[in-house]
C-alpha atoms as a PDB file:
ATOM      1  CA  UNK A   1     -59.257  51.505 -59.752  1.00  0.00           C
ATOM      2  CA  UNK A   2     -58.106  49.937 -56.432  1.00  0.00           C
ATOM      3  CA  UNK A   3     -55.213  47.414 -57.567  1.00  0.00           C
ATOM      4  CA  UNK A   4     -55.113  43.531 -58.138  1.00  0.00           C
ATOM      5  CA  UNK A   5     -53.643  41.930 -55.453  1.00  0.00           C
ATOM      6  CA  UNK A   6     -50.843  39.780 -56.041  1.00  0.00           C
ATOM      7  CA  UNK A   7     -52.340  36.484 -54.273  1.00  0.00           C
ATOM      8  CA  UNK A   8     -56.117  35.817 -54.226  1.00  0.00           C
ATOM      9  CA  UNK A   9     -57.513  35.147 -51.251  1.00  0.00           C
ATOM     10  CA  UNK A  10     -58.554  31.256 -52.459  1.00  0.00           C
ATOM     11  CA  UNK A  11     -54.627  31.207 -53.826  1.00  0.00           C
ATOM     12  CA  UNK A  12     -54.105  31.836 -49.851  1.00  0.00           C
ATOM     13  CA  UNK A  13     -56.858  29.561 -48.596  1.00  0.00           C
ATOM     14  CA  UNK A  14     -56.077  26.718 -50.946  1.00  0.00           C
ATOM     15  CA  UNK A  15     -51.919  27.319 -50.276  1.00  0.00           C
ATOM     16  CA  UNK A  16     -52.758  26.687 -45.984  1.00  0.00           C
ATOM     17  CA  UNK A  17     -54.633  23.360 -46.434  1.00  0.00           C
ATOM     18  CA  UNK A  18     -51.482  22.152 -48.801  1.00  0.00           C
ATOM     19  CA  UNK A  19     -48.931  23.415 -46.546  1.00  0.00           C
ATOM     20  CA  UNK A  20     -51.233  21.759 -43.825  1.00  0.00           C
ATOM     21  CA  UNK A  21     -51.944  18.419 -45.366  1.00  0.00           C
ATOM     22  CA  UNK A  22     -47.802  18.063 -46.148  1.00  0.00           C
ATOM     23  CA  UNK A  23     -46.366  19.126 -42.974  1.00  0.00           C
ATOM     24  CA  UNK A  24     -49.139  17.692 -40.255  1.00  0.00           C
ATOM     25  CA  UNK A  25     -49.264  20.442 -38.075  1.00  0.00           C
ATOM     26  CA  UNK A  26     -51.165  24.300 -38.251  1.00  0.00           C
ATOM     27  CA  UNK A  27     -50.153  26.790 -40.160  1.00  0.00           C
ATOM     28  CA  UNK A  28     -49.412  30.239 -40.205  1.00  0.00           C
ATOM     29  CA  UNK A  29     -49.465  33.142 -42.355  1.00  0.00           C
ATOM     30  CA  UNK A  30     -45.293  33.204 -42.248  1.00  0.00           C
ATOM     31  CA  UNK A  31     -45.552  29.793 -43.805  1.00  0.00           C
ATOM     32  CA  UNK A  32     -47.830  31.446 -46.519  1.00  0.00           C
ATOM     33  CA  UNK A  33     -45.711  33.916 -47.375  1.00  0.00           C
ATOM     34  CA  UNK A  34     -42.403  31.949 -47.741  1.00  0.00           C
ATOM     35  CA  UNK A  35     -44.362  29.784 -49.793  1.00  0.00           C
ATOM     36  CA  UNK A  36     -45.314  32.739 -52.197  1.00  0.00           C
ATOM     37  CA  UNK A  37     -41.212  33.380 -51.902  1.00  0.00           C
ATOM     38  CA  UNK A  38     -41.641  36.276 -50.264  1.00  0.00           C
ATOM     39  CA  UNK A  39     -43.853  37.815 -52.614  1.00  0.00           C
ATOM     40  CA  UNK A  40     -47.539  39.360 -51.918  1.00  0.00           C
ATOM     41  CA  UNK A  41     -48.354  41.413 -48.822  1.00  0.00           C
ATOM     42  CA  UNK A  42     -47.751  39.790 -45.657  1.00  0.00           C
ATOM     43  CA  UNK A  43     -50.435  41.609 -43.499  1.00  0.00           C
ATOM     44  CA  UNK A  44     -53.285  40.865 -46.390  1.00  0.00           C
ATOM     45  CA  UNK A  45     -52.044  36.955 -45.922  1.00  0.00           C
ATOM     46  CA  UNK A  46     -52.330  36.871 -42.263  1.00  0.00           C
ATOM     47  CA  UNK A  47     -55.988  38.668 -42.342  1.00  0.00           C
ATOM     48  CA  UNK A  48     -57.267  36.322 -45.158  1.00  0.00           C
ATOM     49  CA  UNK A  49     -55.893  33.347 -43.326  1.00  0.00           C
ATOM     50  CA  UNK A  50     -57.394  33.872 -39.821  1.00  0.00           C
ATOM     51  CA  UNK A  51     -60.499  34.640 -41.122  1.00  0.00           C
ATOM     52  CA  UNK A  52     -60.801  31.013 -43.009  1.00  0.00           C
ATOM     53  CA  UNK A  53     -59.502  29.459 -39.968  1.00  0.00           C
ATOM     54  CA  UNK A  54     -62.209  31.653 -37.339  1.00  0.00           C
ATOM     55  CA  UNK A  55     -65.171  30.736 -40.164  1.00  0.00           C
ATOM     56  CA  UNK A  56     -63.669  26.871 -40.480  1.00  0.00           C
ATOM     57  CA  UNK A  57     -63.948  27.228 -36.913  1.00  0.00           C
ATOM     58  CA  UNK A  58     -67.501  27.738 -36.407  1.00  0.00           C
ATOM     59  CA  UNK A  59     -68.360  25.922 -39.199  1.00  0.00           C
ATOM     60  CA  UNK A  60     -66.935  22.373 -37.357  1.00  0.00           C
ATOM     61  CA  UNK A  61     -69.841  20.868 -35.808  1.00  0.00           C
ATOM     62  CA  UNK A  62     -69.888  19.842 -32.483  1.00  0.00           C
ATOM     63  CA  UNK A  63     -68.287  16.315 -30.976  1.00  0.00           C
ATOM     64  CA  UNK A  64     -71.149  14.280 -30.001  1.00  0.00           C
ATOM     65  CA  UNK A  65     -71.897  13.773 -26.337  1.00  0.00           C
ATOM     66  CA  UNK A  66     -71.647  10.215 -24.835  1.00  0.00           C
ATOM     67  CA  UNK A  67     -74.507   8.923 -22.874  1.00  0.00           C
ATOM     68  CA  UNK A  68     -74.553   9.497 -18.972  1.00  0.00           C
ATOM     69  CA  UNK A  69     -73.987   5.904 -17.817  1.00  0.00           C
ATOM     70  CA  UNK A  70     -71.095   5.394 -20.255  1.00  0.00           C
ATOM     71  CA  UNK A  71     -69.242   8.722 -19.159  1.00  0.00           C
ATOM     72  CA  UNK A  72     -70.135   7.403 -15.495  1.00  0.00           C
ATOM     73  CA  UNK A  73     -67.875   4.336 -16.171  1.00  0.00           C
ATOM     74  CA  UNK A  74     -64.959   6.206 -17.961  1.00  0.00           C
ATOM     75  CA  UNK A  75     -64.947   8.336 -14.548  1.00  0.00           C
ATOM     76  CA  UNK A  76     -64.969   4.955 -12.825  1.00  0.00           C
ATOM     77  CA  UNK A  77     -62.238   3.268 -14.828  1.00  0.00           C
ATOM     78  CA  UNK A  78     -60.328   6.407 -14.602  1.00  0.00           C
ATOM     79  CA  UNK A  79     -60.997   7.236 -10.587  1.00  0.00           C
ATOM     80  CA  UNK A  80     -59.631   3.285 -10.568  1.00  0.00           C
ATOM     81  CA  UNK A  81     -56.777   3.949 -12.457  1.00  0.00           C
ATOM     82  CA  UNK A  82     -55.690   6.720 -10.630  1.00  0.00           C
ATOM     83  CA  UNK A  83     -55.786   4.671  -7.449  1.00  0.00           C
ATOM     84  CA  UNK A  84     -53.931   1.915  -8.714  1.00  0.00           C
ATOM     85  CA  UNK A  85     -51.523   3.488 -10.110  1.00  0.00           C
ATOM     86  CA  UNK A  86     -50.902   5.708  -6.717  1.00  0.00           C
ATOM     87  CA  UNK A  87     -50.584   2.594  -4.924  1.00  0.00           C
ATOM     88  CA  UNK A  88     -47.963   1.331  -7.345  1.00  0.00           C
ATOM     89  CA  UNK A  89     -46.439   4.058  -6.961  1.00  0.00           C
ATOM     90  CA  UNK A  90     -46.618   4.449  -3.389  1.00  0.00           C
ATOM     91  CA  UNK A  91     -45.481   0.719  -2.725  1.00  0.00           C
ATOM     92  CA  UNK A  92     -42.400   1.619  -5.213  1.00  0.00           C
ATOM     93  CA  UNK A  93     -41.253   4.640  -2.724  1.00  0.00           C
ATOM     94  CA  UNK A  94     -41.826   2.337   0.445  1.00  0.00           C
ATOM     95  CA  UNK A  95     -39.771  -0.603  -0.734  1.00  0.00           C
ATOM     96  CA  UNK A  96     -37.264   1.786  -2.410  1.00  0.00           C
ATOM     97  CA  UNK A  97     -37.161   3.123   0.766  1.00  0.00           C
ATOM     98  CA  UNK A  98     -36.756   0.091   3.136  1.00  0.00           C
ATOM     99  CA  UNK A  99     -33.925  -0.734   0.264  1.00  0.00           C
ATOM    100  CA  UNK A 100     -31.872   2.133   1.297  1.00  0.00           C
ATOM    101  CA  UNK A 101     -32.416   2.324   5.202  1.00  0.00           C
ATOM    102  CA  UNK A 102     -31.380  -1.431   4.864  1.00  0.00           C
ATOM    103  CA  UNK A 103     -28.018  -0.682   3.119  1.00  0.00           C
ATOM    104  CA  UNK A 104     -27.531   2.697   5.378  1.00  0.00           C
ATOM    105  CA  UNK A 105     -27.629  -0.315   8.547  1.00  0.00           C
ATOM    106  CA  UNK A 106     -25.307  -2.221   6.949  1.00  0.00           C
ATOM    107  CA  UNK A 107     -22.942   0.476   6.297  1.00  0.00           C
ATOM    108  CA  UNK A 108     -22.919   1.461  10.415  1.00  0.00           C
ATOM    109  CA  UNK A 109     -22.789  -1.771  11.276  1.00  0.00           C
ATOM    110  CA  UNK A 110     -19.215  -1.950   8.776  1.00  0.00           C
ATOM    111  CA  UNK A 111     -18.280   1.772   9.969  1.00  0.00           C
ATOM    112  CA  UNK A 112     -18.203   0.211  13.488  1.00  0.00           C
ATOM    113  CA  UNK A 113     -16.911  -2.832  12.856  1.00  0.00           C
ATOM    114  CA  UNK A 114     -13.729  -1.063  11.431  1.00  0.00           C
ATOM    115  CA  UNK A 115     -13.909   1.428  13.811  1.00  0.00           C
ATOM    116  CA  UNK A 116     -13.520  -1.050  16.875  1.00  0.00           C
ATOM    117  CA  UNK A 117     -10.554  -2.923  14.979  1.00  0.00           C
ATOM    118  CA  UNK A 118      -8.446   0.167  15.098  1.00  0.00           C
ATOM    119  CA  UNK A 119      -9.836   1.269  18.510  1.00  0.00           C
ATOM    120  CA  UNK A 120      -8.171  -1.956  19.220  1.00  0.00           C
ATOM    121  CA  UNK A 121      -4.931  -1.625  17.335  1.00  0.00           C
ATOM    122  CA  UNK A 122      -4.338   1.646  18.880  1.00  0.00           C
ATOM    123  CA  UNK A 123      -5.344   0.196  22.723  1.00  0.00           C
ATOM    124  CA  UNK A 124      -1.914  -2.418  21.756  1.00  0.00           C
ATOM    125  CA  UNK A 125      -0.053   0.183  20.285  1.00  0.00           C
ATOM    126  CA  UNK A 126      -0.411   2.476  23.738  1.00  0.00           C
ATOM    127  CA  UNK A 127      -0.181  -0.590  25.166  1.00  0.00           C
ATOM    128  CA  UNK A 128       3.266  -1.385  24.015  1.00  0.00           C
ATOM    129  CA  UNK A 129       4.327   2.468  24.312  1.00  0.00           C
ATOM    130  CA  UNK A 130       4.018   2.633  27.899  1.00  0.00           C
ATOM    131  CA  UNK A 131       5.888  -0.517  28.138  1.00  0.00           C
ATOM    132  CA  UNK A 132       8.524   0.358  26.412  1.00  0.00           C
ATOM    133  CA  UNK A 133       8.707   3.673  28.516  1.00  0.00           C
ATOM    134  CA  UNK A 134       8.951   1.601  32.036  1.00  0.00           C
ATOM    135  CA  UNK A 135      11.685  -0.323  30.089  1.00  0.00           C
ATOM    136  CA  UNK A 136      13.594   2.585  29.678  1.00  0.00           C
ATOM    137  CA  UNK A 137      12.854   4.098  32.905  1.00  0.00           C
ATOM    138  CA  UNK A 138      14.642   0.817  34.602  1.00  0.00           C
ATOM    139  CA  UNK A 139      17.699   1.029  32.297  1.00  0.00           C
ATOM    140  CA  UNK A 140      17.917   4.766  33.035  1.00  0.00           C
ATOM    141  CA  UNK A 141      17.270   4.070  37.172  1.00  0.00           C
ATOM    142  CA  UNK A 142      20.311   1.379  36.523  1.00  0.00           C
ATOM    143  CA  UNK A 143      22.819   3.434  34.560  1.00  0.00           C
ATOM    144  CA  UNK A 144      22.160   6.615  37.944  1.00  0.00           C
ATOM    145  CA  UNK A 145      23.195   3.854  40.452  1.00  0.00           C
ATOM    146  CA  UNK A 146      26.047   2.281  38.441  1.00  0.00           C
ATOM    147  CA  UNK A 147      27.734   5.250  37.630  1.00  0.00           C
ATOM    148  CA  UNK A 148      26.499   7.937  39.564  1.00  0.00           C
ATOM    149  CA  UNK A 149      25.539   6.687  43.071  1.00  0.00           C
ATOM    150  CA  UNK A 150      28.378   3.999  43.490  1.00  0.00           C
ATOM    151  CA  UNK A 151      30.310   4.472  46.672  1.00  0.00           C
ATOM    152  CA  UNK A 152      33.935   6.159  46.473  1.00  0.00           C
ATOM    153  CA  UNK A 153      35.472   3.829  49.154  1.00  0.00           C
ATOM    154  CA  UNK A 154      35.049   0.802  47.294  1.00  0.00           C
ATOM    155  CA  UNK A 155      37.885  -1.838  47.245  1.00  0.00           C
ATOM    156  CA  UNK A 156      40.302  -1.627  44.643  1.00  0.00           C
ATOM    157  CA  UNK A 157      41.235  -4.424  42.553  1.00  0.00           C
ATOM    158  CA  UNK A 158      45.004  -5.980  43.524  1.00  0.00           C
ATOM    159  CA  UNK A 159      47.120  -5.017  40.722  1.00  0.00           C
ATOM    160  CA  UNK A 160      49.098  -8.488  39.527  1.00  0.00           C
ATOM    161  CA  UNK A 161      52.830  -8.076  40.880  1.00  0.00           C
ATOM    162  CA  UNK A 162      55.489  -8.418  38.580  1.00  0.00           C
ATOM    163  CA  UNK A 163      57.302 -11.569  38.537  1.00  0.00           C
ATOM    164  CA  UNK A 164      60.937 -11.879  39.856  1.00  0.00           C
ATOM    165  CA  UNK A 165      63.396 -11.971  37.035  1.00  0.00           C
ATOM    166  CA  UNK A 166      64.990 -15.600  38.360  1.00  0.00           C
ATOM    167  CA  UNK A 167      61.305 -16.857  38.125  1.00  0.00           C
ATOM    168  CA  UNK A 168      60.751 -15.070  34.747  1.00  0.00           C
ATOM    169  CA  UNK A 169      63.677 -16.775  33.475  1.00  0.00           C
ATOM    170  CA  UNK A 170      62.611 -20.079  34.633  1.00  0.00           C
ATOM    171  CA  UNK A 171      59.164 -19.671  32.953  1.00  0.00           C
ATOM    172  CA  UNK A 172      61.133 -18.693  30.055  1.00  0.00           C
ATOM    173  CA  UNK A 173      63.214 -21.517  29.760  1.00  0.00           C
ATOM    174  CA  UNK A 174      60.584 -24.063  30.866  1.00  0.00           C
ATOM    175  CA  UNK A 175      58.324 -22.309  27.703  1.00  0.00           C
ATOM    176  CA  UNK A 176      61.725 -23.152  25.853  1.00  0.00           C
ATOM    177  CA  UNK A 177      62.898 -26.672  26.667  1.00  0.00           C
ATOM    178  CA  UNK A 178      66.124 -26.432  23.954  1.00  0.00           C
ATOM    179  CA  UNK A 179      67.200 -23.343  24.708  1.00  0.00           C
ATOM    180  CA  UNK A 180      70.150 -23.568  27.463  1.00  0.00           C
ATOM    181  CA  UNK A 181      69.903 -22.154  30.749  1.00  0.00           C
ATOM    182  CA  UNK A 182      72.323 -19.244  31.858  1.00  0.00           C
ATOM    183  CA  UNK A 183      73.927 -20.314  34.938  1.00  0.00           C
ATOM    184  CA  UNK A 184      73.656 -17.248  37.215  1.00  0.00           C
ATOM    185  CA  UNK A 185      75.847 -16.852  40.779  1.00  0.00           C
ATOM    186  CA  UNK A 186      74.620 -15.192  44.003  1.00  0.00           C
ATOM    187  CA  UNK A 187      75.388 -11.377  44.439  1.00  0.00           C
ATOM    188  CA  UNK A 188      76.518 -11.895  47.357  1.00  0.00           C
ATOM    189  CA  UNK A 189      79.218 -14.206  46.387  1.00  0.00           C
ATOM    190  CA  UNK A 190      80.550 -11.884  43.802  1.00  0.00           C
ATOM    191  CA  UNK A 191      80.578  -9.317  46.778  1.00  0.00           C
ATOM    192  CA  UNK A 192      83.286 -11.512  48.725  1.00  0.00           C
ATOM    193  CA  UNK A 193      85.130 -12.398  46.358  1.00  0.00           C
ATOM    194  CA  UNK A 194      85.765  -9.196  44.854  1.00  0.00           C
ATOM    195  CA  UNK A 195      87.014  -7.360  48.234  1.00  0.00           C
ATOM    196  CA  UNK A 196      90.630  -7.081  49.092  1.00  0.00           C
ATOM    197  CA  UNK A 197      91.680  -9.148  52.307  1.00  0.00           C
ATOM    198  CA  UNK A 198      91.828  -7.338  55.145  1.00  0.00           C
ATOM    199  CA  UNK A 199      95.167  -7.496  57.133  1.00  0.00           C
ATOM    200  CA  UNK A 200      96.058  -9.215  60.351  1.00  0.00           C
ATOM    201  CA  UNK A 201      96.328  -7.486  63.872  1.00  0.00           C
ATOM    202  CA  UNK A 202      99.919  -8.178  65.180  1.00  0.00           C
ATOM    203  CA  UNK A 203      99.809  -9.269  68.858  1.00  0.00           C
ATOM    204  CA  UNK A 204     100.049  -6.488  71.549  1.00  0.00           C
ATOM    205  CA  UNK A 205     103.098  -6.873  73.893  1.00  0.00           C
ATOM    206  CA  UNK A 206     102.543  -7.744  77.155  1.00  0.00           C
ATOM    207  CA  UNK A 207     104.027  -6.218  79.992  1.00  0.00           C
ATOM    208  CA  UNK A 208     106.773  -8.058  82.254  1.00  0.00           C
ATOM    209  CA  UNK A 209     106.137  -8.078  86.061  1.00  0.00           C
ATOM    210  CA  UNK A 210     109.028  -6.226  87.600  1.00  0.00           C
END
């Protein structure tokens, strides 16, 4: 006798439309089985259950067919759908577009705004450089002719002579009102009187006429 299976097939049938009806969505013969726990043959679950679903298939009658004129105004409503909502669409991208070439223009017109204001701080600074470097051209050009191309037979300054000592001790004593003056004698004076005197010629006899 061929053996009882474990699971009849309206045990199988009847589990898929549960399973079906609880969790919204198709079934298949994997969701059978772990229903079962894991018991039953897997292959004889998966052959029973695609044959209900083939024969509940067929046996769905078909959806009934909408008159011509009303399926000629969905196609309308839809055609006019579609064309409204490419010209939303398309009017988006153009104004999305005209957004961003606008704010591309502005950033030039800022790029070369800033880029003339340093153009023109760096005109001034070169500006300044090569005045400064004539400045120190002349003061170079000036040092070569003080120092270097000066003539060799140029005057000499008059060194200040020395002042006598009689007039330095004047100037001294005038600087010094209470100081006494040294009275001072002539050199040659001191000369005269400190030479012996010098003797007297004795008269040379004269001769007698004869």
């Amino acid at each position: 006798m061929p053996r009882t299976p474990l699971n009849s097939d309206d045990k199988i049938i009847e589990t898929g439309e549960t399973l079906e009806k609880k969790l919204g969505r198709e079934i298949t013969a994997t969701d059978i089985h772990k229903a079962f726990e894991g018991k039953g043959n897997y292959a004889r679950i998966r052959r029973v259950w695609e044959d209900h679903l083939a024969t509940k298939d067929e046996e769905q009658p078909q959806a009934a067919q909408l008159p011509e004129d009303t399926q000629e105004q969905i196609s309308k409503a839809v055609t006019a759908l579609e064309a409204s909502m490419e010209t939303i669409v398309r009017g988006q991208i153009a104004r999305m577009t005209e957004q961003n070439v606008r704010q591309f223009a502005l950033r030039e017109r800022d790029y070369a705004m800033l880029e003339a204001e340093h153009a023109k701080k760096v005109q001034a600074l070169e500006e300044e450089i090569v005045y400064l470097t004539d400045c120190l051209d002349k003061l170079e050009a000036e040092k070569v002719v003080t120092y270097v191309d000066a003539p060799d037979d140029a005057p000499a300054q008059p060194e200040a002579s020395e002042p006598a000592p009689a007039a330095a001790a004047l100037a001294a004593g005038r600087k010094l009102p209470n100081r006494p003056l040294k009275k001072t004698r002539p050199a040659a004076r001191k000369m005269a009187l400190s030479l012996p005197p010098v003797p007297k010629k004795s008269p040379s006899p004269t001769s007698k006429p004869s």
